[in-house]
PDB file of N, CA and C in Angstrom:
ATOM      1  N   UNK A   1      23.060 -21.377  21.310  1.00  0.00           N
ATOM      2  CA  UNK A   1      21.667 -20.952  21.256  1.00  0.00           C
ATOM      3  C   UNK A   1      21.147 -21.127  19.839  1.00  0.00           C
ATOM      4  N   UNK A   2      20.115 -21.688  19.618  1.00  0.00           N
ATOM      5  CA  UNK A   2      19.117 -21.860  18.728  1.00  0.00           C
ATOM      6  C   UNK A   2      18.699 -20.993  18.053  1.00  0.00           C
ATOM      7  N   UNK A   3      18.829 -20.287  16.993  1.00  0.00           N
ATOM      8  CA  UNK A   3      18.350 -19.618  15.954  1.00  0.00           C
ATOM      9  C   UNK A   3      17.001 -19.642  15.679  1.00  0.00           C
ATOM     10  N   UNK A   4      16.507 -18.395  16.071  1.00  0.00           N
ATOM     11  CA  UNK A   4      14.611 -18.621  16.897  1.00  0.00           C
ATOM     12  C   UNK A   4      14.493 -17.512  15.519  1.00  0.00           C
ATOM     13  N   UNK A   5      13.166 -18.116  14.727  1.00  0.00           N
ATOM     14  CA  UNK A   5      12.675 -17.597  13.662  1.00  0.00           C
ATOM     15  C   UNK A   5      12.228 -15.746  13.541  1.00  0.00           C
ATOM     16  N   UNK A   6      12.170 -15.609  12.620  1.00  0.00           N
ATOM     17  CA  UNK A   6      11.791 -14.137  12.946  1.00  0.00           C
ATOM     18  C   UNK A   6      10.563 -13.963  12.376  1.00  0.00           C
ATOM     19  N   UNK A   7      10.033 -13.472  13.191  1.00  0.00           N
ATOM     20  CA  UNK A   7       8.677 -13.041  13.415  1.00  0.00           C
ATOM     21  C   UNK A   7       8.007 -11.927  11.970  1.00  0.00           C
ATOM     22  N   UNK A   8       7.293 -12.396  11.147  1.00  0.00           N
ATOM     23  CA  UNK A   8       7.770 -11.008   9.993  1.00  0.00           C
ATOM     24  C   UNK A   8       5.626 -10.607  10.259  1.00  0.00           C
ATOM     25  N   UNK A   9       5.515  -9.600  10.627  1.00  0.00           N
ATOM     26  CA  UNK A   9       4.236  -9.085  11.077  1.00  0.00           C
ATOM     27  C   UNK A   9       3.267  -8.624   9.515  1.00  0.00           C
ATOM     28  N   UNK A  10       2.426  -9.419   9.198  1.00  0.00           N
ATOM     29  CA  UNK A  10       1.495  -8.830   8.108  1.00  0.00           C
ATOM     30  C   UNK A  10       0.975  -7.692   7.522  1.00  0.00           C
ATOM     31  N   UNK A  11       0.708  -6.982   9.307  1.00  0.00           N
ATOM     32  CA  UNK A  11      -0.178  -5.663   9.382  1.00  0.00           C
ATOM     33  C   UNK A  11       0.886  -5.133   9.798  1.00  0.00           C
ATOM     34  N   UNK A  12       1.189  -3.450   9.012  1.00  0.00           N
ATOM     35  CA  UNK A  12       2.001  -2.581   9.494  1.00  0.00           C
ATOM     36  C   UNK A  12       1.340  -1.406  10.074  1.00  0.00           C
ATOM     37  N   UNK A  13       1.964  -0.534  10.784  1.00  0.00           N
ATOM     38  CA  UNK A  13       1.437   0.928  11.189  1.00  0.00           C
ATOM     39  C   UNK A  13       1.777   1.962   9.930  1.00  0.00           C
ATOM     40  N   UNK A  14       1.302   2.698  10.163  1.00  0.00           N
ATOM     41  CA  UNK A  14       1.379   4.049   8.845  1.00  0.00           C
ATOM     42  C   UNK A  14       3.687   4.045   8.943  1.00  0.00           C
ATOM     43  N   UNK A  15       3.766   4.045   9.918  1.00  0.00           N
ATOM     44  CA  UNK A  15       4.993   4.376   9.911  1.00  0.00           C
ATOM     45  C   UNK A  15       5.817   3.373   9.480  1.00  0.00           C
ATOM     46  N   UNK A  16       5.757   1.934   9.821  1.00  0.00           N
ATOM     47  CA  UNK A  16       5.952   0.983   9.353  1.00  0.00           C
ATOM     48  C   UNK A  16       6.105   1.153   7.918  1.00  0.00           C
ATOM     49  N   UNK A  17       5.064   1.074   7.499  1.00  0.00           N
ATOM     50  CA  UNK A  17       4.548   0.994   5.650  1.00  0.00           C
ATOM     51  C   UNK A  17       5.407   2.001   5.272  1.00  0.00           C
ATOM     52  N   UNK A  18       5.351   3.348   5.799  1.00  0.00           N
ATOM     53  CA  UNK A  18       6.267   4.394   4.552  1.00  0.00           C
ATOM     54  C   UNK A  18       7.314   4.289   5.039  1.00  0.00           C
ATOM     55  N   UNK A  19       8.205   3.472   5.879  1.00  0.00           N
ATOM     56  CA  UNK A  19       9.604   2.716   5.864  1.00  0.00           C
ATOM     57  C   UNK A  19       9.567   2.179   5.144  1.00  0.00           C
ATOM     58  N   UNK A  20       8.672   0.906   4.280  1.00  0.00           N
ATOM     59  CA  UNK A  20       8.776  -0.270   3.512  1.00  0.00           C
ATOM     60  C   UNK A  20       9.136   0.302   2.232  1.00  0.00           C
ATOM     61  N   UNK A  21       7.603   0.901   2.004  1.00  0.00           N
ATOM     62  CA  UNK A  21       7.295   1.792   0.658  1.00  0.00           C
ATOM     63  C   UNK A  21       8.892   3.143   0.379  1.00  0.00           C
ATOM     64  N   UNK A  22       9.528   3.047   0.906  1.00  0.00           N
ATOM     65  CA  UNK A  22      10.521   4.502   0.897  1.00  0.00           C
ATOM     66  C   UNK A  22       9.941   5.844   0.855  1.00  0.00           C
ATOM     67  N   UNK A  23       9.054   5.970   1.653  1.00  0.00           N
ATOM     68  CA  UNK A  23       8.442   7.587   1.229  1.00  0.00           C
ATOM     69  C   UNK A  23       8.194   8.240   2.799  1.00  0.00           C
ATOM     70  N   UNK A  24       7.292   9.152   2.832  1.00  0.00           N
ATOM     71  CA  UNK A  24       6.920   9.805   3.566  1.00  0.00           C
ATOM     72  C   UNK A  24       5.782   9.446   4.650  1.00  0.00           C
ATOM     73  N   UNK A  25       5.404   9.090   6.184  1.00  0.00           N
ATOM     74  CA  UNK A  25       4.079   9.369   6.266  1.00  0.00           C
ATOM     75  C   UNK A  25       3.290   9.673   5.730  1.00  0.00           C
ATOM     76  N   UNK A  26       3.499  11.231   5.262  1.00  0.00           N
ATOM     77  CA  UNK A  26       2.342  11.811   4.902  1.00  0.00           C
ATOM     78  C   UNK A  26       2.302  11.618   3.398  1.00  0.00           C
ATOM     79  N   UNK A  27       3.096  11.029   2.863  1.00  0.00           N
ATOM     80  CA  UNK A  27       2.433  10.985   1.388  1.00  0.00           C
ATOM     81  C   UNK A  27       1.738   9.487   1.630  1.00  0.00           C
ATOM     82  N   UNK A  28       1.974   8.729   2.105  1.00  0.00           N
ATOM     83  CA  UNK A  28       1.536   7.434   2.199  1.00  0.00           C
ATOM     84  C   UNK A  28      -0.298   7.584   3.122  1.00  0.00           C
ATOM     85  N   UNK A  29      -0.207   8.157   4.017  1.00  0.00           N
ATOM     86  CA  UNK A  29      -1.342   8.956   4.416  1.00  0.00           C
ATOM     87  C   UNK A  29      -2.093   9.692   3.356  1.00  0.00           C
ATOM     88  N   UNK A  30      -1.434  10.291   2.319  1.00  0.00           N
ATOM     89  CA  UNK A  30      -2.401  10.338   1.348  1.00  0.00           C
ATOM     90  C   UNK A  30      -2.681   9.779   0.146  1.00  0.00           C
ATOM     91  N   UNK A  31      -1.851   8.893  -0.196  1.00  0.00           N
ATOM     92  CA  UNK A  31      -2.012   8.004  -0.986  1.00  0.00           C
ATOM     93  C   UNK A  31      -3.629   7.057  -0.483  1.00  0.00           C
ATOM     94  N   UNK A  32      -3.753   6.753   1.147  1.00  0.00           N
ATOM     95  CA  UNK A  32      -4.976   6.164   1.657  1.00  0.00           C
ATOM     96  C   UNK A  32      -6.254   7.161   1.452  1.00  0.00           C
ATOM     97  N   UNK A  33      -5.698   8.334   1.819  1.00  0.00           N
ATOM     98  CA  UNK A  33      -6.938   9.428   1.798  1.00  0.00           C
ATOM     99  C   UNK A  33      -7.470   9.679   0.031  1.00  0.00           C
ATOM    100  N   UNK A  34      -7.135   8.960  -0.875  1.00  0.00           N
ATOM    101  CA  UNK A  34      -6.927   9.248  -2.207  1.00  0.00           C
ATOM    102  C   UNK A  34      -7.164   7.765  -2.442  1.00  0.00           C
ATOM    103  N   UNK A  35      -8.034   6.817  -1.864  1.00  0.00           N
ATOM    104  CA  UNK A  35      -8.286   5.033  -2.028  1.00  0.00           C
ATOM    105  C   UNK A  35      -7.451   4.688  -2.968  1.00  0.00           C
ATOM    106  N   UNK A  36      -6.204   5.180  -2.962  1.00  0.00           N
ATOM    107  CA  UNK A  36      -4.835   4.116  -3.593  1.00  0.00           C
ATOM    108  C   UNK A  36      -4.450   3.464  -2.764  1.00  0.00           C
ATOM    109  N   UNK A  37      -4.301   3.195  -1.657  1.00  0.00           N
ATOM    110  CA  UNK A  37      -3.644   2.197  -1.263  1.00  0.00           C
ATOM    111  C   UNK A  37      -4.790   1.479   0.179  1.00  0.00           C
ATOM    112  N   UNK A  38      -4.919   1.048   0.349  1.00  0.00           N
ATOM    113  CA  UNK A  38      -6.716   0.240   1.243  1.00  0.00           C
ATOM    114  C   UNK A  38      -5.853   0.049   2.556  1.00  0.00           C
ATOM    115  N   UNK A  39      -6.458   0.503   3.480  1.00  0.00           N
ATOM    116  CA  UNK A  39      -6.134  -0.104   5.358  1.00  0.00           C
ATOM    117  C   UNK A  39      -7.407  -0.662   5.781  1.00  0.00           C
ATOM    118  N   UNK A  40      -6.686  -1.232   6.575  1.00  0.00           N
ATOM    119  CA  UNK A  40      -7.275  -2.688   7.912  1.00  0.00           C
ATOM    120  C   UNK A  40      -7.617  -1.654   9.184  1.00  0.00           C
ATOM    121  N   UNK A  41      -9.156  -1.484   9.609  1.00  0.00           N
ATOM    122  CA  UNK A  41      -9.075  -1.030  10.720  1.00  0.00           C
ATOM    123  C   UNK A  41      -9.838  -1.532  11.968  1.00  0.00           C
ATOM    124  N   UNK A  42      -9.524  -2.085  12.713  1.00  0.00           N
ATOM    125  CA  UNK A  42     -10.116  -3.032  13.518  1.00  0.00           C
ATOM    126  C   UNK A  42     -11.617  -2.378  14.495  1.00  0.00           C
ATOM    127  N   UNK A  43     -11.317  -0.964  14.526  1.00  0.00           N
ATOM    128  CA  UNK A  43     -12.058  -0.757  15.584  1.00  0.00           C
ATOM    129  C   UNK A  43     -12.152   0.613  15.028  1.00  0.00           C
ATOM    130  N   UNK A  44     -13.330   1.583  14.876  1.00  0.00           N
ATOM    131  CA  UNK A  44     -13.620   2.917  14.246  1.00  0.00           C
ATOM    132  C   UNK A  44     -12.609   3.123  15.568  1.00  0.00           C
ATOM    133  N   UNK A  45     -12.350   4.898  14.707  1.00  0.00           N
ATOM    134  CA  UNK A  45     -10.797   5.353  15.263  1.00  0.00           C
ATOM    135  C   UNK A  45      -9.568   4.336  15.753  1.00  0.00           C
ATOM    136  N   UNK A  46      -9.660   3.577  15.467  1.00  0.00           N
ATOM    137  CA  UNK A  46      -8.012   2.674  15.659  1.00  0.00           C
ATOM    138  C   UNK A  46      -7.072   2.791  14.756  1.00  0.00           C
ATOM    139  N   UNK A  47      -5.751   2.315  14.903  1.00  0.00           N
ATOM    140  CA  UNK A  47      -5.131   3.041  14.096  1.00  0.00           C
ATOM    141  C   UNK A  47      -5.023   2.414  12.541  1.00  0.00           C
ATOM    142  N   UNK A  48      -4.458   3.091  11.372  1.00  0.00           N
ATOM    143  CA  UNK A  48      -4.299   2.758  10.135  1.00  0.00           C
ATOM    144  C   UNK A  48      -3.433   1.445  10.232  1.00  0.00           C
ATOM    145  N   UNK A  49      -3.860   0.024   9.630  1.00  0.00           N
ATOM    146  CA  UNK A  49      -3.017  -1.096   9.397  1.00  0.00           C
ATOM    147  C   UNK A  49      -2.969  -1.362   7.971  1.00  0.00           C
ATOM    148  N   UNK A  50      -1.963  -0.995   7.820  1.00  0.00           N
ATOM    149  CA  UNK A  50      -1.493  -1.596   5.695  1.00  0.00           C
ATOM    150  C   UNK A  50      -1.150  -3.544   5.873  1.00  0.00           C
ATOM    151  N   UNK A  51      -1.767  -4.001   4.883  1.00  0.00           N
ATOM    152  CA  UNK A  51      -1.097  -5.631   4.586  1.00  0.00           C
ATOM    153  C   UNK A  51       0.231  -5.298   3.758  1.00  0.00           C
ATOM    154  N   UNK A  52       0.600  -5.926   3.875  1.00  0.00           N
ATOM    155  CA  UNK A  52       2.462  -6.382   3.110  1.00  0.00           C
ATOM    156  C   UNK A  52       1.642  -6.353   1.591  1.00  0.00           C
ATOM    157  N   UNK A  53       1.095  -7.424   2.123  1.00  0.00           N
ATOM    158  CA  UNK A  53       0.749  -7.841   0.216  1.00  0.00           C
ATOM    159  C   UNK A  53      -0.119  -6.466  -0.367  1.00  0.00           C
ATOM    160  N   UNK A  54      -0.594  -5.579  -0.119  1.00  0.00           N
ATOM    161  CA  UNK A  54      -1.366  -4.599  -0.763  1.00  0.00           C
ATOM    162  C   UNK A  54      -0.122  -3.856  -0.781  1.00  0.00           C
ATOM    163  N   UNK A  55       0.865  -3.860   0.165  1.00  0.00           N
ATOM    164  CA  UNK A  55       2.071  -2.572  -0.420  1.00  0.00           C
ATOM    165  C   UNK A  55       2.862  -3.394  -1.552  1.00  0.00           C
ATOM    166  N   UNK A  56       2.794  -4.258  -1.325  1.00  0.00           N
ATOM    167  CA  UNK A  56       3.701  -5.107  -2.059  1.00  0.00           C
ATOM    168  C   UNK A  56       2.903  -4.727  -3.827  1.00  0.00           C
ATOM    169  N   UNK A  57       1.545  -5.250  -3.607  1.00  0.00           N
ATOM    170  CA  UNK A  57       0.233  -4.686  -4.865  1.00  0.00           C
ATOM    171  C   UNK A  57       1.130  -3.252  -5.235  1.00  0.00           C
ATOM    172  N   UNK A  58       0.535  -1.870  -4.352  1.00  0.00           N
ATOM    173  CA  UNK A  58       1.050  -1.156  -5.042  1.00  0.00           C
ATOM    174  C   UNK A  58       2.640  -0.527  -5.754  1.00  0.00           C
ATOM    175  N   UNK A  59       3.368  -1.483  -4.977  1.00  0.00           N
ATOM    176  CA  UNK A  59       4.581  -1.309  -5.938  1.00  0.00           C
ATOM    177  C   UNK A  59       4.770  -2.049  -7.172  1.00  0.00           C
ATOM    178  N   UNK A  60       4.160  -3.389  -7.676  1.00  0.00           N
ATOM    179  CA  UNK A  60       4.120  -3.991  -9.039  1.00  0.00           C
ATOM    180  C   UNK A  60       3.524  -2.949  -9.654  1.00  0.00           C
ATOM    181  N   UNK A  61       2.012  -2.634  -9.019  1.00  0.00           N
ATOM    182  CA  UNK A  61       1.188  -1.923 -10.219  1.00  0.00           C
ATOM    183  C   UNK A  61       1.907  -0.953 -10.670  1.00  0.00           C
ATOM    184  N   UNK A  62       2.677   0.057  -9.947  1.00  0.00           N
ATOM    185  CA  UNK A  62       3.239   1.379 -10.057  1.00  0.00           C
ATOM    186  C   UNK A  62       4.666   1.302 -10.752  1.00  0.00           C
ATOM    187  N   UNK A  63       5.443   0.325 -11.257  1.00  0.00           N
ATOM    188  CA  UNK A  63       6.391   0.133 -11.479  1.00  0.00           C
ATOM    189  C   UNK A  63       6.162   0.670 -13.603  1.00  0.00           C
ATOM    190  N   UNK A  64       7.116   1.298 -13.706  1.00  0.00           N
ATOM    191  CA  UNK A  64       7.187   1.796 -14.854  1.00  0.00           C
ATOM    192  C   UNK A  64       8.803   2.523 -15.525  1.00  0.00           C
ATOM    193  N   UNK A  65       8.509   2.332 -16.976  1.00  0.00           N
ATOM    194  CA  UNK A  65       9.938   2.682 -17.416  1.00  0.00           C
ATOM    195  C   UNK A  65       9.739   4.333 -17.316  1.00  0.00           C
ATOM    196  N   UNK A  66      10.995   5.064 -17.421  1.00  0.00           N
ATOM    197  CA  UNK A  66      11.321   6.810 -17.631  1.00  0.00           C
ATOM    198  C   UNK A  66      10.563   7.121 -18.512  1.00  0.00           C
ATOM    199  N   UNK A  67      10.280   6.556 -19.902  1.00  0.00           N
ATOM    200  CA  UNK A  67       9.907   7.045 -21.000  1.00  0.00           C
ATOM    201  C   UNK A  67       8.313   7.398 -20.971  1.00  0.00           C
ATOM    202  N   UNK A  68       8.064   6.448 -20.330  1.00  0.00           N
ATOM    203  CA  UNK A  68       6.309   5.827 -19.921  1.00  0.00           C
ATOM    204  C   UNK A  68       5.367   7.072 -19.007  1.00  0.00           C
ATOM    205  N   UNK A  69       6.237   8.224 -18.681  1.00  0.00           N
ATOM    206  CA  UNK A  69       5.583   9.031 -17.699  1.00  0.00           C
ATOM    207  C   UNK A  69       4.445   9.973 -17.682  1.00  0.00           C
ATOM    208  N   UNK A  70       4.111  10.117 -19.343  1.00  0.00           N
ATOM    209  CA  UNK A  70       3.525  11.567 -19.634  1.00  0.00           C
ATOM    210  C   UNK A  70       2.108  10.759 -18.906  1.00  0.00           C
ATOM    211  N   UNK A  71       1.264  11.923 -17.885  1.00  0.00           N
ATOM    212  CA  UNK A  71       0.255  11.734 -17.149  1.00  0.00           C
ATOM    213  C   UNK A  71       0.408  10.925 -17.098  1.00  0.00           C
ATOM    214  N   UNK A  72       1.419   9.826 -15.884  1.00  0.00           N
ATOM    215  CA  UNK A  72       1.108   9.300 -15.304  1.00  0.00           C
ATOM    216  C   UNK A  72       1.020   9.726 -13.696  1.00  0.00           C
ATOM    217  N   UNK A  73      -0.301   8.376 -12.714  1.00  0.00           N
ATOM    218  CA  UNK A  73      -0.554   8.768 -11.691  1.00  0.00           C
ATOM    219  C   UNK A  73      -0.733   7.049 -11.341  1.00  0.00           C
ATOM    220  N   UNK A  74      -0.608   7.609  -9.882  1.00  0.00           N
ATOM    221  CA  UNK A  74      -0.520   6.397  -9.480  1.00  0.00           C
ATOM    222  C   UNK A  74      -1.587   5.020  -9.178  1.00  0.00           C
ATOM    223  N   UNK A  75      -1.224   3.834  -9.426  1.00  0.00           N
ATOM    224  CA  UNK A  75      -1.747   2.444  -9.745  1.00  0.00           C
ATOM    225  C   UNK A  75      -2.928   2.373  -8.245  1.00  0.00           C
ATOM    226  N   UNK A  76      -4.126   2.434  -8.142  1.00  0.00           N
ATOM    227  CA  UNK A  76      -4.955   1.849  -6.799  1.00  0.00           C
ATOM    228  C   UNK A  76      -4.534   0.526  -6.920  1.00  0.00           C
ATOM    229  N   UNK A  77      -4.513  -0.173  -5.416  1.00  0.00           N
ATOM    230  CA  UNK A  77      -4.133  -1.258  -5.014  1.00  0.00           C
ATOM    231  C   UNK A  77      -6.133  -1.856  -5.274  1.00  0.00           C
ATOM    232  N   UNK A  78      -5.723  -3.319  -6.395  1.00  0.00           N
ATOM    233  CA  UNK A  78      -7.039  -3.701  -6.878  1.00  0.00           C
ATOM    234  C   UNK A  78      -7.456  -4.720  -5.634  1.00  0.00           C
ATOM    235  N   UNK A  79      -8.994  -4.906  -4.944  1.00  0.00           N
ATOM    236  CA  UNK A  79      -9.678  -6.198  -4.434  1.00  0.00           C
ATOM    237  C   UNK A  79      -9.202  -7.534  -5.139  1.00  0.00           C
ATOM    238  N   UNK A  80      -8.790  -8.606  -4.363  1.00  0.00           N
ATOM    239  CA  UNK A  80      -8.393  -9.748  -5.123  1.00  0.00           C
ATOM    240  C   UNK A  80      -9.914  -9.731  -5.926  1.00  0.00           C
ATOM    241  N   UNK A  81      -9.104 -10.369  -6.947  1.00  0.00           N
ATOM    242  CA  UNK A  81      -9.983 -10.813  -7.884  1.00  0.00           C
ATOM    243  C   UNK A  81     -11.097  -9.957  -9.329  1.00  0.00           C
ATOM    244  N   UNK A  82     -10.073  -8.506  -8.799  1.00  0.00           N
ATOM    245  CA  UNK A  82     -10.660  -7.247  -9.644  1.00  0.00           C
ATOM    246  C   UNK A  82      -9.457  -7.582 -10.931  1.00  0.00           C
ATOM    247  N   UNK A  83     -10.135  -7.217 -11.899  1.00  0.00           N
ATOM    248  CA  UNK A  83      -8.891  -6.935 -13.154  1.00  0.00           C
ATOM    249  C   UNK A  83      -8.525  -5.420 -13.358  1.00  0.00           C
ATOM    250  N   UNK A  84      -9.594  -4.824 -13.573  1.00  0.00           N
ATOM    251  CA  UNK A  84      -9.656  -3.332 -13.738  1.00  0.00           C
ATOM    252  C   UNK A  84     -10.474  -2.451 -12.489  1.00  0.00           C
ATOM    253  N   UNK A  85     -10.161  -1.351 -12.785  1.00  0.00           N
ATOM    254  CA  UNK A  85     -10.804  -0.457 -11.681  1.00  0.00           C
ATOM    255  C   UNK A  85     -11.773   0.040 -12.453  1.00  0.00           C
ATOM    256  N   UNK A  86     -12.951   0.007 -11.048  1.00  0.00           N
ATOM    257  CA  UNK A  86     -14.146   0.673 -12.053  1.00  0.00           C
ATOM    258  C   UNK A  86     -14.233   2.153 -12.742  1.00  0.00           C
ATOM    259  N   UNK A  87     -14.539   2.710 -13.495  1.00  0.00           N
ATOM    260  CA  UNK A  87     -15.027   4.034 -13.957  1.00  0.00           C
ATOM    261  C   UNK A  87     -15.870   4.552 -13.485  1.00  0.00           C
ATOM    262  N   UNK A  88     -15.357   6.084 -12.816  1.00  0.00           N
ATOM    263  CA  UNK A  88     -16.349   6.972 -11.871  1.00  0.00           C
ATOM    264  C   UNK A  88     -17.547   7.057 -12.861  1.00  0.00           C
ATOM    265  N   UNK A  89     -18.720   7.472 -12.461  1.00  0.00           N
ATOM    266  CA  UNK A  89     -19.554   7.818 -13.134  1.00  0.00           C
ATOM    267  C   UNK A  89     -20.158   9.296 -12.785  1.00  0.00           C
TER     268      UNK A  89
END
């Protein structure tokens, strides 16, 4: 038998993603409720879809040495083509 490709899915479910990410539902649920990390939603009330590449985003941005910690918080996943995040006003 033929070695049939594997299927690797773009869009994850909430549960999906905080398997990927190593964390919690619910922190990953609030990481969205807190516009750090952006979902795909096809249809008002449907469910939360994360892209690979935006989890993938917020783990580069968030990546940091031990020393580096004082107030730190975590990296929003940027719109292609953003450099910086804007300043609340």
């Amino acid at each position: 038998m033929a070695d049939e490709p594997i299927l690797t899915h773009r869009l994850l479910r909430t549960k999906e993603a905080a398997a990927y990410l190593s964390m919690s539902e619910w922190k990953l649920r609030r990481l969205i409720q807190d516009e750090i990390i952006p979902i795909v939603q096809d249809q008002r009330g449907g469910p939360f879809l994360l892209d690979l590449r935006d989890l993938d985003a917020y783990i580069e941005n968030n990546k940091h040495r031990f020393g580096d910690s004082d107030g730190w918080r975590p990296a929003p996943v940027l719109p292609s083509g953003w450099k910086t995040v804007p300043v609340p006003r």
